[in-house]
Protein backbone atom coordinates (compact mmCIF):
# COMPACT_ATOMS: atom_id res chain seq x y z
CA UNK A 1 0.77 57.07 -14.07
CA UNK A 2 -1.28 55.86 -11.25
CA UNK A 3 0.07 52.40 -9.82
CA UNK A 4 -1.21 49.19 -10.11
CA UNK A 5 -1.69 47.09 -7.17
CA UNK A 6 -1.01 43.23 -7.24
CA UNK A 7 -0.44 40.66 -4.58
CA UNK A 8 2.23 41.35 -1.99
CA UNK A 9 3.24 44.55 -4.13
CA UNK A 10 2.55 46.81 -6.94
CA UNK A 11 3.52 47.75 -10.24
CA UNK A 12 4.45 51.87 -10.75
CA UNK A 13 5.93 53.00 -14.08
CA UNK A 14 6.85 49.59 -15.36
CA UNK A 15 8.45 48.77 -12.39
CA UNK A 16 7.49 45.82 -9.55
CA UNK A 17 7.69 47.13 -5.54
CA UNK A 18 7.20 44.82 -2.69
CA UNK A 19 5.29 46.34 -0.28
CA UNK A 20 6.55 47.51 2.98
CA UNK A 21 6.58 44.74 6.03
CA UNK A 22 7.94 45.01 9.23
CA UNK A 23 10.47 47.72 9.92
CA UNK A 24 11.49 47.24 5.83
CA UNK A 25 10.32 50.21 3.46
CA UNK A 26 8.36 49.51 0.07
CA UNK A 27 11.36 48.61 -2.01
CA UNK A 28 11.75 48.04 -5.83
CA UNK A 29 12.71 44.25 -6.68
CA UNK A 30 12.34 44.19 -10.34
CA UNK A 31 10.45 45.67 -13.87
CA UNK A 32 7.88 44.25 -16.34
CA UNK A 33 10.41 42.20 -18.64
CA UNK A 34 7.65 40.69 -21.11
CA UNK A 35 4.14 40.97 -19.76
CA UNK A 36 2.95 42.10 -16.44
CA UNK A 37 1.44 38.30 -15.40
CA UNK A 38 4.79 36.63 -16.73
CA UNK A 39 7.26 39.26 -14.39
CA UNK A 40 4.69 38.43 -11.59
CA UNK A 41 4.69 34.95 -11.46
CA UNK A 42 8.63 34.83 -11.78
CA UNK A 43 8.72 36.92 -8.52
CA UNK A 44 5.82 34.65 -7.03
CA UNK A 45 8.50 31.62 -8.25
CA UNK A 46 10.66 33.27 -6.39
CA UNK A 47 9.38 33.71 -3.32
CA UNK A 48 8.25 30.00 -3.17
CA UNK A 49 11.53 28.61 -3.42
CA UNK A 50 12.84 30.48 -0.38
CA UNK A 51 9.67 29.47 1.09
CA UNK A 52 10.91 26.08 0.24
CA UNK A 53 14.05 26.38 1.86
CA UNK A 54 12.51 27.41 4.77
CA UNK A 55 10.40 24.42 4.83
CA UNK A 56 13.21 22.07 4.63
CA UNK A 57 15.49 23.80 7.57
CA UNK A 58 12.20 23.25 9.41
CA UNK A 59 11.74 19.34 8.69
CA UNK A 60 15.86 19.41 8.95
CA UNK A 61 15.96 20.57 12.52
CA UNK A 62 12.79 18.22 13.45
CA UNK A 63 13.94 14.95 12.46
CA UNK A 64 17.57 15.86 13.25
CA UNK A 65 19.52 14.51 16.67
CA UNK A 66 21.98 17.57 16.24
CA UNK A 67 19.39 20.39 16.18
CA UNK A 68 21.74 23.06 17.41
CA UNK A 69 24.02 22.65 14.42
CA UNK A 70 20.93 24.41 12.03
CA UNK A 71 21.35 27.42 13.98
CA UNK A 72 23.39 29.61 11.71
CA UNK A 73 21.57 28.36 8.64
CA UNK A 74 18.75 29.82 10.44
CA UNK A 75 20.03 33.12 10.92
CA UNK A 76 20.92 32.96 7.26
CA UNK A 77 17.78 32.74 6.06
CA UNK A 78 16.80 35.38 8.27
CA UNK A 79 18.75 37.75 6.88
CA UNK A 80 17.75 36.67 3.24
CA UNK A 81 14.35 37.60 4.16
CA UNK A 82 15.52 41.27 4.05
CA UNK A 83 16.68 41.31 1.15
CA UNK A 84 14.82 38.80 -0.97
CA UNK A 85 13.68 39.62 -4.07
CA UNK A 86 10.44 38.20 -4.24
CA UNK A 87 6.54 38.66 -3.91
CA UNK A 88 4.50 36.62 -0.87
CA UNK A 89 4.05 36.72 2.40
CA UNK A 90 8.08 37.31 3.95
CA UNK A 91 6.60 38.42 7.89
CA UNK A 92 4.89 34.59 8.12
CA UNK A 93 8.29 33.78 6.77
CA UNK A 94 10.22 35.44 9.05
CA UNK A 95 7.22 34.24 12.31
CA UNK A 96 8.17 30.52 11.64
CA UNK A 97 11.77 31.26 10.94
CA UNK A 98 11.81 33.38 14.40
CA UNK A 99 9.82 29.94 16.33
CA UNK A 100 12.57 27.42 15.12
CA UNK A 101 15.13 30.04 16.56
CA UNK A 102 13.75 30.12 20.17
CA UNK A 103 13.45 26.40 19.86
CA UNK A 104 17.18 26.12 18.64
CA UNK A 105 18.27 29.26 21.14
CA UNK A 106 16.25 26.68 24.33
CA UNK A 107 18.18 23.56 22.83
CA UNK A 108 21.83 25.51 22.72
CA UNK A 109 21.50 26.93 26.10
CA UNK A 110 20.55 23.36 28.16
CA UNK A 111 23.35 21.92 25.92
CA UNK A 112 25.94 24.37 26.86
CA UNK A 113 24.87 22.99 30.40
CA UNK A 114 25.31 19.91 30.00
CA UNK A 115 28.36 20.39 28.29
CA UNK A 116 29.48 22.30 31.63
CA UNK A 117 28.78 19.74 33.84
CA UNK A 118 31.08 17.09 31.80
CA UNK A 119 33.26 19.36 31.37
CA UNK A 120 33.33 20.02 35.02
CA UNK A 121 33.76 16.23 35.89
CA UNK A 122 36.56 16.31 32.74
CA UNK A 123 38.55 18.70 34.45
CA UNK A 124 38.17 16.96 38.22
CA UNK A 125 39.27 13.70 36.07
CA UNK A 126 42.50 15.33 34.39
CA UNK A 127 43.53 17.13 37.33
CA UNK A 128 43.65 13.67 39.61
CA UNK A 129 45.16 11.78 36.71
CA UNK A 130 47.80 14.36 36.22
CA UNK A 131 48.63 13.42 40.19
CA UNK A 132 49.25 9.47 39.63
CA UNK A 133 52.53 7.80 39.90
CA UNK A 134 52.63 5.67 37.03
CA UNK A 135 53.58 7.83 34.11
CA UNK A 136 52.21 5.39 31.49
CA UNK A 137 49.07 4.48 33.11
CA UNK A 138 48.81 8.59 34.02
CA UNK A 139 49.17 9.06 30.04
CA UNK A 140 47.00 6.28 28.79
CA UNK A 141 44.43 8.24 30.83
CA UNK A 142 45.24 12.17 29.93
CA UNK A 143 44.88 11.01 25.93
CA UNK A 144 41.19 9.03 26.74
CA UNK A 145 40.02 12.54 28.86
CA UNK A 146 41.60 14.80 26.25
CA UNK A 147 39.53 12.90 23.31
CA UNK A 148 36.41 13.48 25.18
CA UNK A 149 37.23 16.85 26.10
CA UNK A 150 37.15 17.40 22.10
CA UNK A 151 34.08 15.61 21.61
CA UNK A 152 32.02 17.92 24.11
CA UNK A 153 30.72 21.16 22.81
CA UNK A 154 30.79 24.21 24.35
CA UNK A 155 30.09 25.12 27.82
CA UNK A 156 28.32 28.21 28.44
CA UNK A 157 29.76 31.23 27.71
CA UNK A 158 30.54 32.64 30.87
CA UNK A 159 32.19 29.31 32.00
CA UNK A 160 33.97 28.30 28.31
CA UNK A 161 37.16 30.47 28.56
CA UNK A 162 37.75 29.26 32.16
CA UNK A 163 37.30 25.63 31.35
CA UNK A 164 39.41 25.57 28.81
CA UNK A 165 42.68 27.74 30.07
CA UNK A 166 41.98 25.08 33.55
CA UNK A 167 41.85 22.07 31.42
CA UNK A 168 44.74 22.84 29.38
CA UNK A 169 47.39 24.41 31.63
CA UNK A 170 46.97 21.17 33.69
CA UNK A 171 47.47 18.78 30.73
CA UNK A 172 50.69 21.16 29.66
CA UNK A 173 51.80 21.11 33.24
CA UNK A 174 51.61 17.15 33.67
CA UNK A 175 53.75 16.99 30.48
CA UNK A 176 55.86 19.10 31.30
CA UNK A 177 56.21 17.27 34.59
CA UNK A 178 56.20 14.14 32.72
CA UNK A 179 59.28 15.63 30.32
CA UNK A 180 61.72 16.64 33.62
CA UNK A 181 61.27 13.67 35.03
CA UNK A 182 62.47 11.69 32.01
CA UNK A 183 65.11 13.74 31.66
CA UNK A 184 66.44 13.37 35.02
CA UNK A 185 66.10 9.99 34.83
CA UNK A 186 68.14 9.82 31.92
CA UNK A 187 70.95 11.91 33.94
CA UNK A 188 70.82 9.67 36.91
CA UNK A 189 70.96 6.75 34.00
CA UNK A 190 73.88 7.91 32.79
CA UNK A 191 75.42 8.83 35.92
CA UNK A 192 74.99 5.07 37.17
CA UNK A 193 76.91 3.66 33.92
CA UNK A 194 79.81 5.43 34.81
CA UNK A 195 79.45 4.16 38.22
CA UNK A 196 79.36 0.78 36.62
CA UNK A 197 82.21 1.42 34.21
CA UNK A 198 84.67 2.78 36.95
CA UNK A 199 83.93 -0.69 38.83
CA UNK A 200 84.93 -2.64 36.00
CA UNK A 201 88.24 -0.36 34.84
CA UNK A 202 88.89 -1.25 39.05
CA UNK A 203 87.77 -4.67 38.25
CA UNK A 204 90.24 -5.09 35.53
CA UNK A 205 92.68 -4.47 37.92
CA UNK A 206 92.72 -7.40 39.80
CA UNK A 207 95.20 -8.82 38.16
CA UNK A 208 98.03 -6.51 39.84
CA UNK A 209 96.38 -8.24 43.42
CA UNK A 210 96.86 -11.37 45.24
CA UNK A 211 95.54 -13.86 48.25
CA UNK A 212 93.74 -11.66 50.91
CA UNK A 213 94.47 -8.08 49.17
CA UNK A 214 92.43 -9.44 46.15
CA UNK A 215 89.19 -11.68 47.94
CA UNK A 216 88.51 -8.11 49.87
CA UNK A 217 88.90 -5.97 46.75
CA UNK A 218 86.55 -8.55 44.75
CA UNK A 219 84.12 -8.74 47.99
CA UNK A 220 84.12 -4.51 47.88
CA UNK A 221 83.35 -4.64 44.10
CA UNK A 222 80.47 -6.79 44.33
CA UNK A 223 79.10 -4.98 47.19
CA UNK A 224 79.02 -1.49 45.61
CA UNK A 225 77.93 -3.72 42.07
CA UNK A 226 74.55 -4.36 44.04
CA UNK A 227 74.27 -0.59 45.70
CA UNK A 228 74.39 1.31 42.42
CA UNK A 229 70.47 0.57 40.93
CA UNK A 230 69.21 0.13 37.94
CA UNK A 231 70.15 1.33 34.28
CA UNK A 232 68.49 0.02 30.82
CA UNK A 233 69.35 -3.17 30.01
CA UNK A 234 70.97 -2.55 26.89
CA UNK A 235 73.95 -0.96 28.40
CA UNK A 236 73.61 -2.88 31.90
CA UNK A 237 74.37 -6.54 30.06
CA UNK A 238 77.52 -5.62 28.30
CA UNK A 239 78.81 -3.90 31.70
CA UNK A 240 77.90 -7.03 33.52
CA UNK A 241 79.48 -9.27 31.12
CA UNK A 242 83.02 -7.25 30.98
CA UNK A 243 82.59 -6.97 35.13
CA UNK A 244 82.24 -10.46 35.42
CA UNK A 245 84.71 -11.60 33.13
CA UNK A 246 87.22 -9.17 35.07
CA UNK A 247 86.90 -11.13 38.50
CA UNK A 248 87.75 -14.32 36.96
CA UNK A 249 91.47 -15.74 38.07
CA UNK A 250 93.06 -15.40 35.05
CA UNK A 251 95.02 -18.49 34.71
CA UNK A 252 97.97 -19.26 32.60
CA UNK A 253 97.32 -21.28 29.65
CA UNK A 254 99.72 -24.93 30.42
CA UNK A 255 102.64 -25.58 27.93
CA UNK A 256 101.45 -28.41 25.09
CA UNK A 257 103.56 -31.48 26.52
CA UNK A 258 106.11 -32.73 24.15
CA UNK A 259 105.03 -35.24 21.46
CA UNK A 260 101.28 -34.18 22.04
CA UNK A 261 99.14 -34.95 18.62
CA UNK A 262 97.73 -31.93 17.06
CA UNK A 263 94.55 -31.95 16.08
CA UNK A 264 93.78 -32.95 12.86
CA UNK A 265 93.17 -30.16 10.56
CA UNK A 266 89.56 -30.10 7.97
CA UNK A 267 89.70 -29.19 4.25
CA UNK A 268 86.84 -26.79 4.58
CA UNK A 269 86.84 -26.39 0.41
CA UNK A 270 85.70 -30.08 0.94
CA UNK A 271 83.53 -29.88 3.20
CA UNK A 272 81.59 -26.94 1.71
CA UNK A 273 81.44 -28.38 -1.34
CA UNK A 274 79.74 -31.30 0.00
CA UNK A 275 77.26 -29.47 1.70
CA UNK A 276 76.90 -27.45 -1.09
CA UNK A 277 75.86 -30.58 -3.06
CA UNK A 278 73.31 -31.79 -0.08
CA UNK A 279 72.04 -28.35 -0.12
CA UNK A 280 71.27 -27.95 -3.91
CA UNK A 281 69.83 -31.80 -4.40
CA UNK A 282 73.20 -32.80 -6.23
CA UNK A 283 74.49 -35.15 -3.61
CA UNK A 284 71.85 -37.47 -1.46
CA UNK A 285 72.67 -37.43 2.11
CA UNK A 286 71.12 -38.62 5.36
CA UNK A 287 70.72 -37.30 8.92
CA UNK A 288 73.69 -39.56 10.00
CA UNK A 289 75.96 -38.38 7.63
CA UNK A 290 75.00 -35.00 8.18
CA UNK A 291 75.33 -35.54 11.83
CA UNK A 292 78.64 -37.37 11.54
CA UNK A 293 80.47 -33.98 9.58
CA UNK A 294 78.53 -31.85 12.31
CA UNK A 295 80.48 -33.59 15.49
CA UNK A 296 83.72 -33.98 13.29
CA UNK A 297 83.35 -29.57 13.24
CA UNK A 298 82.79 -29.73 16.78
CA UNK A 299 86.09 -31.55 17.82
CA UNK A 300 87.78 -29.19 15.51
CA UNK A 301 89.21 -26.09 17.49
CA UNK A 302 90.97 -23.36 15.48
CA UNK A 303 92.60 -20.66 16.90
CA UNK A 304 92.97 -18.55 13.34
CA UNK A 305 90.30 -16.29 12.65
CA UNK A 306 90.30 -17.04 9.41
CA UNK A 307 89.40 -20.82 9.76
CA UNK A 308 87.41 -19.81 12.49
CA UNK A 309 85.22 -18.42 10.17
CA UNK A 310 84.78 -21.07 8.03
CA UNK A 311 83.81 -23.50 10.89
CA UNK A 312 81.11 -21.15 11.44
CA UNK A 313 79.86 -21.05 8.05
CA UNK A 314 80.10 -24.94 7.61
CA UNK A 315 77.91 -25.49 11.15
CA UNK A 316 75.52 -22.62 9.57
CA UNK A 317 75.06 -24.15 6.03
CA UNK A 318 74.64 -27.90 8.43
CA UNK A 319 71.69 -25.89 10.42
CA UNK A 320 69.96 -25.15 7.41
CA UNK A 321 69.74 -28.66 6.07
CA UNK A 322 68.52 -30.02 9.05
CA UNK A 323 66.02 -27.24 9.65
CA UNK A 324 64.79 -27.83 6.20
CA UNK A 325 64.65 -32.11 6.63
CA UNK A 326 62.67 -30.78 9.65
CA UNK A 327 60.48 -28.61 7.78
CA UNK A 328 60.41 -31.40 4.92
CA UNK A 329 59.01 -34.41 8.09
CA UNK A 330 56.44 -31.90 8.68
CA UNK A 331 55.20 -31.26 4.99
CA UNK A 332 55.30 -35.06 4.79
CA UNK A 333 52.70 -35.26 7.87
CA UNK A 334 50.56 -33.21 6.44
CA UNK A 335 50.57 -34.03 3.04
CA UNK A 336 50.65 -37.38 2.80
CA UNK A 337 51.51 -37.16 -1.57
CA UNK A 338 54.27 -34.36 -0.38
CA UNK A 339 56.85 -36.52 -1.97
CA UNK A 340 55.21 -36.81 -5.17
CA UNK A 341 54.55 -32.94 -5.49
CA UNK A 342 56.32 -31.07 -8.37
CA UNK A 343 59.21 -28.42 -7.76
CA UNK A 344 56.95 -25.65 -7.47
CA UNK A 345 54.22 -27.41 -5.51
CA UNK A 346 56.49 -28.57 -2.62
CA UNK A 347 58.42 -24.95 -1.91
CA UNK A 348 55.05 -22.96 -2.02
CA UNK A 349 53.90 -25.55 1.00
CA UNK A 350 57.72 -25.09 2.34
CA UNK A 351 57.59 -21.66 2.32
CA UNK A 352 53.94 -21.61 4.21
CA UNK A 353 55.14 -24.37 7.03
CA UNK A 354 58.85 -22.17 7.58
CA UNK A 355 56.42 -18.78 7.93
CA UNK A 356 54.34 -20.58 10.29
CA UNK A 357 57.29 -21.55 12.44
CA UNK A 358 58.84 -17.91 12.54
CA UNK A 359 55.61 -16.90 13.49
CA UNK A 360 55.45 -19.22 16.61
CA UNK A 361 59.43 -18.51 17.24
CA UNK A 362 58.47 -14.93 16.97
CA UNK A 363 55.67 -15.48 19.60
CA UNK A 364 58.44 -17.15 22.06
CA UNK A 365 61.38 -14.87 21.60
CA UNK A 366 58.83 -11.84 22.77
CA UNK A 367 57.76 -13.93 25.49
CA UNK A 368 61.50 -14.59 26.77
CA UNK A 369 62.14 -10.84 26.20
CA UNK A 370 59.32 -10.12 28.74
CA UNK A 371 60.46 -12.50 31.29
CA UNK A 372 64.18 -11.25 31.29
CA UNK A 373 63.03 -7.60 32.20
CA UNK A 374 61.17 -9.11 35.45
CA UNK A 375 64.96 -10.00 36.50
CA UNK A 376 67.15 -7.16 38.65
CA UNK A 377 70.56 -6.40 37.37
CA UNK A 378 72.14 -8.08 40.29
CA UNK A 379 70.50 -11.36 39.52
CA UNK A 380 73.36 -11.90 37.25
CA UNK A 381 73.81 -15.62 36.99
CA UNK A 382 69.97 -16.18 35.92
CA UNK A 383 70.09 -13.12 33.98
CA UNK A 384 72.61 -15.02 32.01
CA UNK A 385 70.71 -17.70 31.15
CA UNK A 386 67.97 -15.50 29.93
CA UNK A 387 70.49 -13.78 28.04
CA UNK A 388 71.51 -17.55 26.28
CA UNK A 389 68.31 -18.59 25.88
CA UNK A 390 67.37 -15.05 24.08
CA UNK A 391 70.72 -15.87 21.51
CA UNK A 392 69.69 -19.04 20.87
CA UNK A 393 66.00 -18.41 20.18
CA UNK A 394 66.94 -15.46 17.61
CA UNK A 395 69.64 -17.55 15.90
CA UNK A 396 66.62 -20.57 15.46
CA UNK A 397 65.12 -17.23 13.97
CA UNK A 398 67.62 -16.39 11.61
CA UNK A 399 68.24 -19.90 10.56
CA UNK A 400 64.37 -20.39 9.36
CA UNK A 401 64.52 -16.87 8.03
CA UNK A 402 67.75 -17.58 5.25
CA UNK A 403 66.40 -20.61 4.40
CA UNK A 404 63.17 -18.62 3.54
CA UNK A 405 64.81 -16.16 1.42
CA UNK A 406 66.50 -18.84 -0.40
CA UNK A 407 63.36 -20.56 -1.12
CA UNK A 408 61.82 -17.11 -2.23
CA UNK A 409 64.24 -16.59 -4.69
CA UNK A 410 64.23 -20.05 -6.18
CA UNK A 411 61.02 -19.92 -6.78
C-alpha cells in the first residue's frame, strides 16, 4: 500500500509518521484509531499545546526580572521537541526555542560577572572584617557579608570554586580565631579568681596580726587587689564582698551591762493576723497604723533565725499593703468613680496600673544594670552602691510582682 501524505507527515499501512526534520529520522508517532481526519487532528492538538508551552516560556522570560532562572525549562522543552509526538512545524519550534537560549545564555554570562565583581568586593569586605578588634562588632559584620554572599548567584565558572573555598576558609578561620580567644580568656578568667580567692583566704587571716605587722599586710593586699584585672562580675562581687569584710577589725561584741532592759519581744501570730485582716478587707486600717506596726518591727532585733524570719515576712506582707494603697491613690486619679467600681471592675484596672509599673521598674533595673558594668572592680565603694541600689530596685520588683499574682488568682 502506497502512503498517504498529510501535513507535517504521512500515513503508511494504518500507521501516522512525522516526517524527518533536522538531524531526526521519519519516525512513527501513532495509528489511525477511528478515522484518518479524527487521528490527525489529535496529533495536530498535540502539537499545538507544546506550541503553547513554548509560547508561554517565551512571554515568561520577557516580562520576567529573573530571566536566567527559565533557562533549564528551556532546555527542557528542547529536548521534548525530539521526542514529541505530534504533527506541525517542530524546526520553527526548536528556531525560537534556540533565540530565547542565546538571549538567556548573553543574560547568564554578564550576570555571572557581575556576580564576580560583588563577590570580589565580598571577599575584600570579610577578609578586613575578620582583622578587627572588636569581636562583636567583627561578628555583627561577618553574619551581614555572609547573608549577601548567599543572596549573590554564581560567579563565573572559572572564578566560582575559588571564591567560594577564599570566602569560606576566612569566615572558618575568624571563628576559629574568635573560639581560642574565648577560651583563653576564660582560662586567664579563671586563673584571676583564684588569684582573688588566695587574697581573701590571706585576708581572712588578719586576725592572727596586729599594729604595724597588720596595716602593711592590709596595705600589700589591697595593692595586689588592684594589680590582678578584671573577671565577670558575677564571681568578682561575692569575692569583693568576702575580701572586704575580711579587712574589717573585728571587734569584740561589749558585755550587756547589768540591769539593762531587754527588748521587748512581738507576738508575731498577732501581728500577722492583723495584717492578714488589712490585707483581705476584714479589718480597716490606715497608713498611720500601718506605719506605726512597721517602725515597732524595725526597733525589734532578733537574733533567732526563726523569729528572724517572721520579722521578714511581717515587713513583706506591710510592703504589699502599702504598694497596693499606692497603686489604689493612683486608680483613684485616674478614675475619678474608682471607689464606686464593683469587685471585678477595680482589680482588672489594678492589675493594668501594677503591670504598668513593673514595666517602668523593669525599664530602670536594666538601666542600673548597664551603669554598674561601666564601673572597674577596684571601684569598690561605688560599686557597692550600685550593687544596693540593684537589690532594692528588684525587691520593688518582686513586691509589685506577688501582689500581681495574688490579684490574678482572685480574680
Amino acid at each position: 500500500m502506497s502512503a498517504k501524505e498529510i501535513p507535517f507527515g504521512k500515513i503508511k499501512e494504518n500507521k501516522i509518521y512525522l516526517n524527518p526534520w533536522g538531524p531526526h529520522d521519519e519516525r512513527e508517532i501513532g495509528e489511525v484509531r477511528e478515522d484518518e481526519a479524527t487521528s490527525i487532528k489529535y496529533f495536530e492538538d498535540k502539537y499545538i499545546e507544546l506550541e503553547a508551552k513554548v509560547t508561554k516560556v517565551e512571554d515568561d522570560i520577557e516580562s520576567s526580572q529573573n530571566k536566567g532562572s527559565f533557562l533549564m525549562k528551556l532546555l527542557h522543552l528542547k529536548e521534548l521537541l525530539t521526542r514529541h509526538d505530534g504533527l506541525g512545524d517542530y524546526p520553527a519550534l526548536l528556531e525560537r526555542l534556540e533565540k530565547q537560549e542565546v538571549l538567556l545564555q548573553d543574560i547568564i554570562e554578564k550576570n555571572r560577572e557581575k556576580n564576580t565583581e560583588i563577590k570580589t568586593a565580598l571577599l575584600d569586605e570579610v577578609k578586613a572584617a575578620a582583622e578587627k578588634i572588636n569581636w562583636k562588632e567583627a561578628t555583627a559584620e561577618i553574619h551581614d557579608i555572609k547573608e549577601r554572599w548567599i543572596k549573590t548567584g554564581n560567579a563565573k565558572e572559572e572564578d566560582q570554586e575559588r571564591l567560594e573555598e577564599e570566602f569560606w576558609g576566612v569566615i572558618d578561620a575568624f571563628f576559629e580565631k574568635k573560639k581560642r580567644f574565648y577560651e583563653d580568656k576564660k582560662r586567664l578568667g579563671d586563673k584571676r579568681v583564684r588569684e582573688y580567692e588566695q587574697l581573701v583566704n590571706r585576708a581572712q587571716n588578719l586576725a592572727n596580726l596586729r599594729g604595724k605587722e597588720r596595716f602593711d599586710e592590709v596595705k600589700a593586699l589591697k595593692a595586689e587587689w588592684k594589680e590582678i584585672g578584671n573577671v565577670p562580675k558575677t564571681q568578682y562581687v561575692p569575692l569583693l564582698k568576702a575580701f572586704n569584710y575580711a579587712l574589717k577589725p573585728k571587734v569584740s561584741p561589749r558585755p550587756r551591762p547589768q540591769g539593762r532592759p531587754q527588748q521587748p519581744s512581738i507576738d508575731f501570730a498577732e501581728v500577722n493576723q492583723v495584717l492578714n485582716e488589712f490585707l483581705s478587707g476584714e479589718r480597716p486600717y490606715n497608713f498611720k497604723e500601718l506605719d506605726a506596726l512597721r517602725n515597732k518591727l524595725k526597733a525589734y532585733r532578733p537574733h533567732e533565725p526563726q523569729l528572724k524570719q517572721l520579722r521578714k515576712e511581717a515587713f513583706a506582707t506591710i510592703q504589699l499593703l502599702m504598694e497596693r494603697d499606692f497603686v489604689d491613690k493612683l486608680a483613684n486619679k485616674r478614675f475619678s468613680n474608682f471607689g464606686e467600681m464593683d469587685k471585678v471592675k477595680k482589680t482588672q484596672i489594678r492589675i493594668g496600673v501594677l503591670e504598668e509599673l513593673i514595666s517602668r521598674d523593669q525599664a530602670d533595673l536594666e538601666k542600673y544594670q548597664e551603669n554598674s558594668a561601666n564601673f572597674a572592680p577596684s571601684s569598690g565603694n561605688m560599686l557597692s552602691m550600685v550593687e544596693k541600689k540593684l537589690m532594692q530596685q528588684q525587691n520593688k520588683i518582686a513586691v509589685k510582682t506577688r501582689l500581681l499574682e495574688m490579684l490574678k488568682a482572685d480574680k
